[in-house]
C-alpha atoms as a PDB file:
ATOM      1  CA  UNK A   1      87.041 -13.922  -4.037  1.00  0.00           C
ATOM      2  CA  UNK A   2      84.140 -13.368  -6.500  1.00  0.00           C
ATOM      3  CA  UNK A   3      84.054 -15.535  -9.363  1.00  0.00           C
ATOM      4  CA  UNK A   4      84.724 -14.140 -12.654  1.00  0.00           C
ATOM      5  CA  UNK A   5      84.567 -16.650 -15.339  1.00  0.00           C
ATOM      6  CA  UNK A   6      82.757 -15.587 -18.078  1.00  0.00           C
ATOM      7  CA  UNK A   7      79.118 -16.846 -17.977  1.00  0.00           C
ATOM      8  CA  UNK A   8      76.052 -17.043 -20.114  1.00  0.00           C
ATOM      9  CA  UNK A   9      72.290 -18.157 -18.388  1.00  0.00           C
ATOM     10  CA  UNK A  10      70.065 -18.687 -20.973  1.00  0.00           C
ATOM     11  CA  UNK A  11      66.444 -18.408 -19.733  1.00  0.00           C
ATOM     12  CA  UNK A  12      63.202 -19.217 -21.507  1.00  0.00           C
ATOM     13  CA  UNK A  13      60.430 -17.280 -20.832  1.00  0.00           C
ATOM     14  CA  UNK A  14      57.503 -18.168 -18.261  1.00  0.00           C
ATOM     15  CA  UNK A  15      54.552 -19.562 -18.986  1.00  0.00           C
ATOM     16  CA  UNK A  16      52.226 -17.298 -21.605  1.00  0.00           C
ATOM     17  CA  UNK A  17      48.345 -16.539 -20.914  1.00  0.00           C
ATOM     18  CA  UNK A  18      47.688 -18.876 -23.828  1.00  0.00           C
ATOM     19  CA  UNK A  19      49.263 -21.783 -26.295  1.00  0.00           C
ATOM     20  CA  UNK A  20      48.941 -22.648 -29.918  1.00  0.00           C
ATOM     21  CA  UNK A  21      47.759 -26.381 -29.089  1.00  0.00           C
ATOM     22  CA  UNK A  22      45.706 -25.890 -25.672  1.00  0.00           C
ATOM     23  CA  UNK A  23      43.481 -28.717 -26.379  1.00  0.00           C
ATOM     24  CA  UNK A  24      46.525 -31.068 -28.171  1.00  0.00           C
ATOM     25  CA  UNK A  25      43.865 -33.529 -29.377  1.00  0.00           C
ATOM     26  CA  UNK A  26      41.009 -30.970 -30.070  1.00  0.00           C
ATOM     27  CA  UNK A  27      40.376 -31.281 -33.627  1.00  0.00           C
ATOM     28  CA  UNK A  28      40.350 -27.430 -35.809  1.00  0.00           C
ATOM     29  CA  UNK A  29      41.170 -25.858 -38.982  1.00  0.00           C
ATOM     30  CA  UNK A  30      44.642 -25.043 -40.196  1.00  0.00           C
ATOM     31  CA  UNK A  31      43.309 -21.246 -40.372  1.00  0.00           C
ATOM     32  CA  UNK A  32      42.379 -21.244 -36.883  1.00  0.00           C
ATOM     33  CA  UNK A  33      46.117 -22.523 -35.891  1.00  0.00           C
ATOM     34  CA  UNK A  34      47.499 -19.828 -38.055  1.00  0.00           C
ATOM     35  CA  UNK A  35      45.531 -17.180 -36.089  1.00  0.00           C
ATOM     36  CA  UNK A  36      46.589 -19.057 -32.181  1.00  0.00           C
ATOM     37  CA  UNK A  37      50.185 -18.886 -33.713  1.00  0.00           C
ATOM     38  CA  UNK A  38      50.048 -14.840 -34.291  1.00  0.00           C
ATOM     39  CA  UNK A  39      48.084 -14.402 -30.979  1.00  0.00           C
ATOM     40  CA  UNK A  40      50.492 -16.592 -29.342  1.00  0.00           C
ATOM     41  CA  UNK A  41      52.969 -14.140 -30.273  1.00  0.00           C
ATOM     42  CA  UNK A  42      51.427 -11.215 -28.774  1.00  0.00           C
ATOM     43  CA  UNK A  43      50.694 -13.021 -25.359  1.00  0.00           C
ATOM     44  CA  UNK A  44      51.805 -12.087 -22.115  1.00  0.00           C
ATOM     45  CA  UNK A  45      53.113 -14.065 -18.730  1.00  0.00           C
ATOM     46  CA  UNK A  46      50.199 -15.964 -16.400  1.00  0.00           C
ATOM     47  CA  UNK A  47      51.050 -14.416 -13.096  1.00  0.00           C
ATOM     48  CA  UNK A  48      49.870 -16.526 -11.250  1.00  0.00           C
ATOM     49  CA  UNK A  49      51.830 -19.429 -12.486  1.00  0.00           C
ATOM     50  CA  UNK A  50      54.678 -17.839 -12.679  1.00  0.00           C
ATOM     51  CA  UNK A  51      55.377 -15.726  -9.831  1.00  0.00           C
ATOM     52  CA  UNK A  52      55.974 -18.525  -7.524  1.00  0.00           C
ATOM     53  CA  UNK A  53      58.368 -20.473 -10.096  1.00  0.00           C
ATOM     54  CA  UNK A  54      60.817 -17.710 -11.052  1.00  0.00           C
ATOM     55  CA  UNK A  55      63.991 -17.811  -9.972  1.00  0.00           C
ATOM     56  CA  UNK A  56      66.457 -15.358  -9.313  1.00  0.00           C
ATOM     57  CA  UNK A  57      69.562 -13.712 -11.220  1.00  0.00           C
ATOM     58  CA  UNK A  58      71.145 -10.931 -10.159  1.00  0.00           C
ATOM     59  CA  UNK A  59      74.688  -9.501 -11.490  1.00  0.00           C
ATOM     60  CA  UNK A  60      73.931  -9.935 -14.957  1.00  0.00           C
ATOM     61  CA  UNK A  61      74.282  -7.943 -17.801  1.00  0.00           C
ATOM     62  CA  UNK A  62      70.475  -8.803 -19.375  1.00  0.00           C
ATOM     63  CA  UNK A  63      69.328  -9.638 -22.921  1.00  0.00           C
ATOM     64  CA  UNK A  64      65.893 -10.462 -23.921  1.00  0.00           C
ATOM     65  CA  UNK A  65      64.344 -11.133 -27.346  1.00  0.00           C
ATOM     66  CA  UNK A  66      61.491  -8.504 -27.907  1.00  0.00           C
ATOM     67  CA  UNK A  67      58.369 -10.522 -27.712  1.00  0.00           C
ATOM     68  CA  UNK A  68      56.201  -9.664 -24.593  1.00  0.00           C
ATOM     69  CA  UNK A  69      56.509 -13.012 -23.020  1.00  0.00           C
ATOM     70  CA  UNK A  70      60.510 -13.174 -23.044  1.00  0.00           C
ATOM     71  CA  UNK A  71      60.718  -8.853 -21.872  1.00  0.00           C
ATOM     72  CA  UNK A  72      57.959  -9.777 -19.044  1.00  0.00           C
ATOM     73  CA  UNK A  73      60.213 -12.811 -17.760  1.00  0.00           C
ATOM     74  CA  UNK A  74      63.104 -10.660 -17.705  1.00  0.00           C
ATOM     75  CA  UNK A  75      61.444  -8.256 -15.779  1.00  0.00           C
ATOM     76  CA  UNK A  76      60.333 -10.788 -13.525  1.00  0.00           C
ATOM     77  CA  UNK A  77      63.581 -12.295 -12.386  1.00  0.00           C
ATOM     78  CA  UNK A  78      65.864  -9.586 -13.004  1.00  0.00           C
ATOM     79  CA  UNK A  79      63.391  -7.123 -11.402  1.00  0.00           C
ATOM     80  CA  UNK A  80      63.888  -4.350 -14.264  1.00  0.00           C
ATOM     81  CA  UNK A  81      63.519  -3.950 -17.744  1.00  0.00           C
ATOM     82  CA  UNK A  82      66.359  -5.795 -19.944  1.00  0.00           C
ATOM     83  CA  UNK A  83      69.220  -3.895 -20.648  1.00  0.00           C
ATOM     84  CA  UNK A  84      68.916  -5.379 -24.511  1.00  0.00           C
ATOM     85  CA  UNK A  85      65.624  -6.133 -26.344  1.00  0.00           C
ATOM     86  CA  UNK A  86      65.942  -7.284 -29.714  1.00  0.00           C
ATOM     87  CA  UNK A  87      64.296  -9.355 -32.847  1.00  0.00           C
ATOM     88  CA  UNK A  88      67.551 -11.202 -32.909  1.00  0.00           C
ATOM     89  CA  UNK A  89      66.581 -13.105 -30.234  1.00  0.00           C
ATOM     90  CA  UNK A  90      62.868 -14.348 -31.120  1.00  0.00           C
ATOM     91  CA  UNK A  91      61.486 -17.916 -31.812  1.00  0.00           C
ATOM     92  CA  UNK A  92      62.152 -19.889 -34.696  1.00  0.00           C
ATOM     93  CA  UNK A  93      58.965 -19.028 -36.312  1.00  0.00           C
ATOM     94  CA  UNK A  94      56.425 -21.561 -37.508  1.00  0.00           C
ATOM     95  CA  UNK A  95      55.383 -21.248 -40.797  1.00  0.00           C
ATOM     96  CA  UNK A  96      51.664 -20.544 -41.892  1.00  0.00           C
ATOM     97  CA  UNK A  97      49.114 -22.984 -43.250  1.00  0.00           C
ATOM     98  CA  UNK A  98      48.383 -21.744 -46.570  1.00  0.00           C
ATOM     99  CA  UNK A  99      45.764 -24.608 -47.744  1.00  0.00           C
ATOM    100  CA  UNK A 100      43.113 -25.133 -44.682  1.00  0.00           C
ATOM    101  CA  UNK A 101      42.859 -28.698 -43.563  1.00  0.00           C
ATOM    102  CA  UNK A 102      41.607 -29.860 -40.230  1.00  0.00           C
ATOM    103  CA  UNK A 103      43.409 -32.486 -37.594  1.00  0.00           C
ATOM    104  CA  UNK A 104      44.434 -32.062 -34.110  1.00  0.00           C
ATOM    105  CA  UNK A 105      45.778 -28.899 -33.032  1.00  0.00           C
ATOM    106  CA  UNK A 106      48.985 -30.388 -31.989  1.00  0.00           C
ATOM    107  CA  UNK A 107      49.195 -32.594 -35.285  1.00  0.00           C
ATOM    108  CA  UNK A 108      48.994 -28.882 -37.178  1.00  0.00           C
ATOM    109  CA  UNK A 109      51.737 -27.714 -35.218  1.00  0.00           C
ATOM    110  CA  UNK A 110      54.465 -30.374 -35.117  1.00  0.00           C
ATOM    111  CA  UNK A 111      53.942 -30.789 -39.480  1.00  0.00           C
ATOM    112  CA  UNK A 112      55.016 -27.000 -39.408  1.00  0.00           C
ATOM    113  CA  UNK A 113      57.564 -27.625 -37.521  1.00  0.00           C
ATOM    114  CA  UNK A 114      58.479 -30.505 -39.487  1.00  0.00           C
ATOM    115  CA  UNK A 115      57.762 -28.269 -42.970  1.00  0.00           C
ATOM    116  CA  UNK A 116      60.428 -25.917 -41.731  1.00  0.00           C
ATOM    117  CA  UNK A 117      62.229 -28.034 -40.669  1.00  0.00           C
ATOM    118  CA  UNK A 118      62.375 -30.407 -44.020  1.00  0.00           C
ATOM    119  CA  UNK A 119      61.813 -27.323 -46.074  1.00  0.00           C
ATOM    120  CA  UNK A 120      58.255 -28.367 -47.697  1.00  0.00           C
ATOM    121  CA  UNK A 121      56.821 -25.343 -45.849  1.00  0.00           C
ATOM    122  CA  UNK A 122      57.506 -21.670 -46.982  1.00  0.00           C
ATOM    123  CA  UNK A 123      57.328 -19.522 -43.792  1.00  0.00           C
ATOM    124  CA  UNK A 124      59.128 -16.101 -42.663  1.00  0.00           C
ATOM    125  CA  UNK A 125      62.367 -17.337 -41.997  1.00  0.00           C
ATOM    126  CA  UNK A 126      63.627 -20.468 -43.453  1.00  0.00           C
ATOM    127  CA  UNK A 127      66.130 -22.985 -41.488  1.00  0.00           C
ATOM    128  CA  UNK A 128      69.429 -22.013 -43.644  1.00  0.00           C
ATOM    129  CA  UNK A 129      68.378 -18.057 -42.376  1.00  0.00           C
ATOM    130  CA  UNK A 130      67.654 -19.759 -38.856  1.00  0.00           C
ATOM    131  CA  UNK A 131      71.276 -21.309 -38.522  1.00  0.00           C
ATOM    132  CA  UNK A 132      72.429 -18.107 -39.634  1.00  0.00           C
ATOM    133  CA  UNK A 133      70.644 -16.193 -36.964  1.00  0.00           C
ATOM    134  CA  UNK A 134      71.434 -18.601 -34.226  1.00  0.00           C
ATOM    135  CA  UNK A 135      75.242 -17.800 -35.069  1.00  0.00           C
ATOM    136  CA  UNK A 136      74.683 -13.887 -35.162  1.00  0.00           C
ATOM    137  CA  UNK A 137      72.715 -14.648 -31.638  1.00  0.00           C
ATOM    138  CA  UNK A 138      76.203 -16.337 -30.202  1.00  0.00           C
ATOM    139  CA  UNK A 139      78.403 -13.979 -31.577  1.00  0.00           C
ATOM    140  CA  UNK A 140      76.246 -11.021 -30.218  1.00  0.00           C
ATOM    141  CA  UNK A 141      76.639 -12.850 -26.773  1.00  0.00           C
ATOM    142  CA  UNK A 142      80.213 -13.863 -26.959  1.00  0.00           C
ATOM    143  CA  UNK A 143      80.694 -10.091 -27.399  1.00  0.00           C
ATOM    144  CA  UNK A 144      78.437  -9.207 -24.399  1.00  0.00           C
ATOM    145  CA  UNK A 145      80.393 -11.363 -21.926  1.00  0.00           C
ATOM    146  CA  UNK A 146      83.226  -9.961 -23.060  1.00  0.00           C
ATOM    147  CA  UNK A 147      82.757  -6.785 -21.932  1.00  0.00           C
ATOM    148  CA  UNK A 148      80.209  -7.496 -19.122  1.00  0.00           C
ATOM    149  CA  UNK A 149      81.342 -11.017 -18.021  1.00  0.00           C
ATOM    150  CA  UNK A 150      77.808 -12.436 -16.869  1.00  0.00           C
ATOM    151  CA  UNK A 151      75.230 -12.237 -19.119  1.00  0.00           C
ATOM    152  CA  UNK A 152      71.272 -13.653 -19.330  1.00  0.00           C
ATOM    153  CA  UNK A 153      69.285 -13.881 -21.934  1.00  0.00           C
ATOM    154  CA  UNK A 154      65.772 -14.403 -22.300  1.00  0.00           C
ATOM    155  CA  UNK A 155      64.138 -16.174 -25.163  1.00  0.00           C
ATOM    156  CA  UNK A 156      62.450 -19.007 -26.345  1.00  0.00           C
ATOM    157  CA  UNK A 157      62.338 -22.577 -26.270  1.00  0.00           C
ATOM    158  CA  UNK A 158      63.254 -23.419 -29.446  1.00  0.00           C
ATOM    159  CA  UNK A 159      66.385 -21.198 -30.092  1.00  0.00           C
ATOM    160  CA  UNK A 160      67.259 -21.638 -27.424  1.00  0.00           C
ATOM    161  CA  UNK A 161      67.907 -25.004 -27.772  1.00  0.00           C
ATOM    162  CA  UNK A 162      69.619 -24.366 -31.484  1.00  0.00           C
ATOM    163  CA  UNK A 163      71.878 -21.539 -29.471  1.00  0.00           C
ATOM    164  CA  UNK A 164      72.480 -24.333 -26.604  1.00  0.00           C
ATOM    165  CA  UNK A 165      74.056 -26.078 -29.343  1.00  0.00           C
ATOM    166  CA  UNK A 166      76.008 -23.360 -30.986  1.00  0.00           C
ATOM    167  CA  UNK A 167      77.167 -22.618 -27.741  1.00  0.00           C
ATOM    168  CA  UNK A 168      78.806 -25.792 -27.278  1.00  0.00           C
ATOM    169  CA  UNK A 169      80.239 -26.130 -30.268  1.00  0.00           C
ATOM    170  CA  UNK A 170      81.859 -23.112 -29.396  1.00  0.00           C
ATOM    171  CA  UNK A 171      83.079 -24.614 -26.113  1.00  0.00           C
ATOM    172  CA  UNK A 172      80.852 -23.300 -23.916  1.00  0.00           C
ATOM    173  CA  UNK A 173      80.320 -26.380 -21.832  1.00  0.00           C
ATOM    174  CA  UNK A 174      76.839 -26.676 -19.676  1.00  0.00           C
ATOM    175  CA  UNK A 175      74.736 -29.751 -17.421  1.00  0.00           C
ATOM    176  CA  UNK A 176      71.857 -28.751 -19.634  1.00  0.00           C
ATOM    177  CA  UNK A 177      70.590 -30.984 -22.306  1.00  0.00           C
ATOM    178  CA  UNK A 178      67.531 -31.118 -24.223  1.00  0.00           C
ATOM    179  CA  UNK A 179      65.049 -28.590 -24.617  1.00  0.00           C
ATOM    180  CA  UNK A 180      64.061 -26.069 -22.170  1.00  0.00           C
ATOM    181  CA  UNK A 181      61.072 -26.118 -19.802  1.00  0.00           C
ATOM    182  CA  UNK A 182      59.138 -22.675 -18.780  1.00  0.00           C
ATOM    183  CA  UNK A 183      61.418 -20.486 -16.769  1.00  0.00           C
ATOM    184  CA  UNK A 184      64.376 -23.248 -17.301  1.00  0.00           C
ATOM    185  CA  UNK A 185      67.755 -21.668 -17.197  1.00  0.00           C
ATOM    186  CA  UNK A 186      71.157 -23.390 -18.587  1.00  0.00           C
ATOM    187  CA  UNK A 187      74.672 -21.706 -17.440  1.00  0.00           C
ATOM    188  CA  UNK A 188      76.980 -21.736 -20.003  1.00  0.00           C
ATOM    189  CA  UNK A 189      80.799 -21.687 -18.409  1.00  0.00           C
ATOM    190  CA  UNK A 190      84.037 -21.198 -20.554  1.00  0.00           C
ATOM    191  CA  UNK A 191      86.596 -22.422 -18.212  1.00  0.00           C
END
């Protein structure tokens, strides 16, 4: 007998053609981080790395947030296009140097993460609108297993580890802890 407790696999996308902080210790200009931050956005899947890495789903109603990376890693182990492509689903976006300083790239990226975080940086979206999103995000999904029982979504890193928690919270119980490698899944069970 098949199983048919509802399930949600959330999947973060593969490895892109490029990252913010390459060179983690190379020192550069806060201008140059804001332009590998937009670029970053636009960047597709390495082949090469991860063909041999992806795993397989199959059976599963699939959702993927509409950046190129997350669509191409749905295509990838679903072996089609995602049923759902939305915004809903992006990264929590880092917010934009607006003075221009110079450290190492990966010191430029963790103080915006910490600026949105502590709210000392303005960027597009700001935590209290994050949290709000990330609850939209569960509630969109809670509705999708609903009607389709199994469900994957593809996204990124970040949310996903905010909608990990939310998840939980919610009583969605899952082995997975922490945040989420390249092409890491987590299965989400409500028993």
């Amino acid at each position: 007998m098949p199983d048919t407790s509802p399930t949600i696999v959330l999947v973060r996308h593969g490895k892109p053609t490029m990252r913010v902080a390459s060179r983690p210790w190379q020192w550069i200009n806060s201008h140059e981080v804001n332009r590998r931050m937009d670029a970053y956005d636009q960047a597709s899947l390495d082949p090469h790395w991860n063909g041999p890495r992806a795993p397989r789903i199959e059976g599963h109603h699939s959702i993927s947030s509409d950046l190129v990376r997350a669509i191409e890693t749905a295509k990838l182990i679903v072996g089609e296009d995602p049923r759902e492509i939305s915004p809903l689903f992006r990264e929590v976006p880092l917010p934009r140097f607006r003075r221009n300083v110079r450290l190492p790239s990966m010191a430029l990226v963790t103080m915006s993460r910490l600026g949105w975080f502590w709210g000392f940086m303005e960027g597009e979206e700001s935590r209290r609108q994050t949290n709000a999103r990330v609850r939209e995000a569960a509630d969109h999904l809670e509705d999708r297993v609903q009607s389709h029982r199994k469900v994957a979504l593809f996204s990124h890193g970040f949310f996903l580890w905010l909608l990990s928690r939310e998840l939980g919270e919610r009583g969605w119980t899952s082995e997975k802890k922490g945040p989420f490698s390249y092409l890491e899944t987590a299965e989400f069970l409500r028993l």
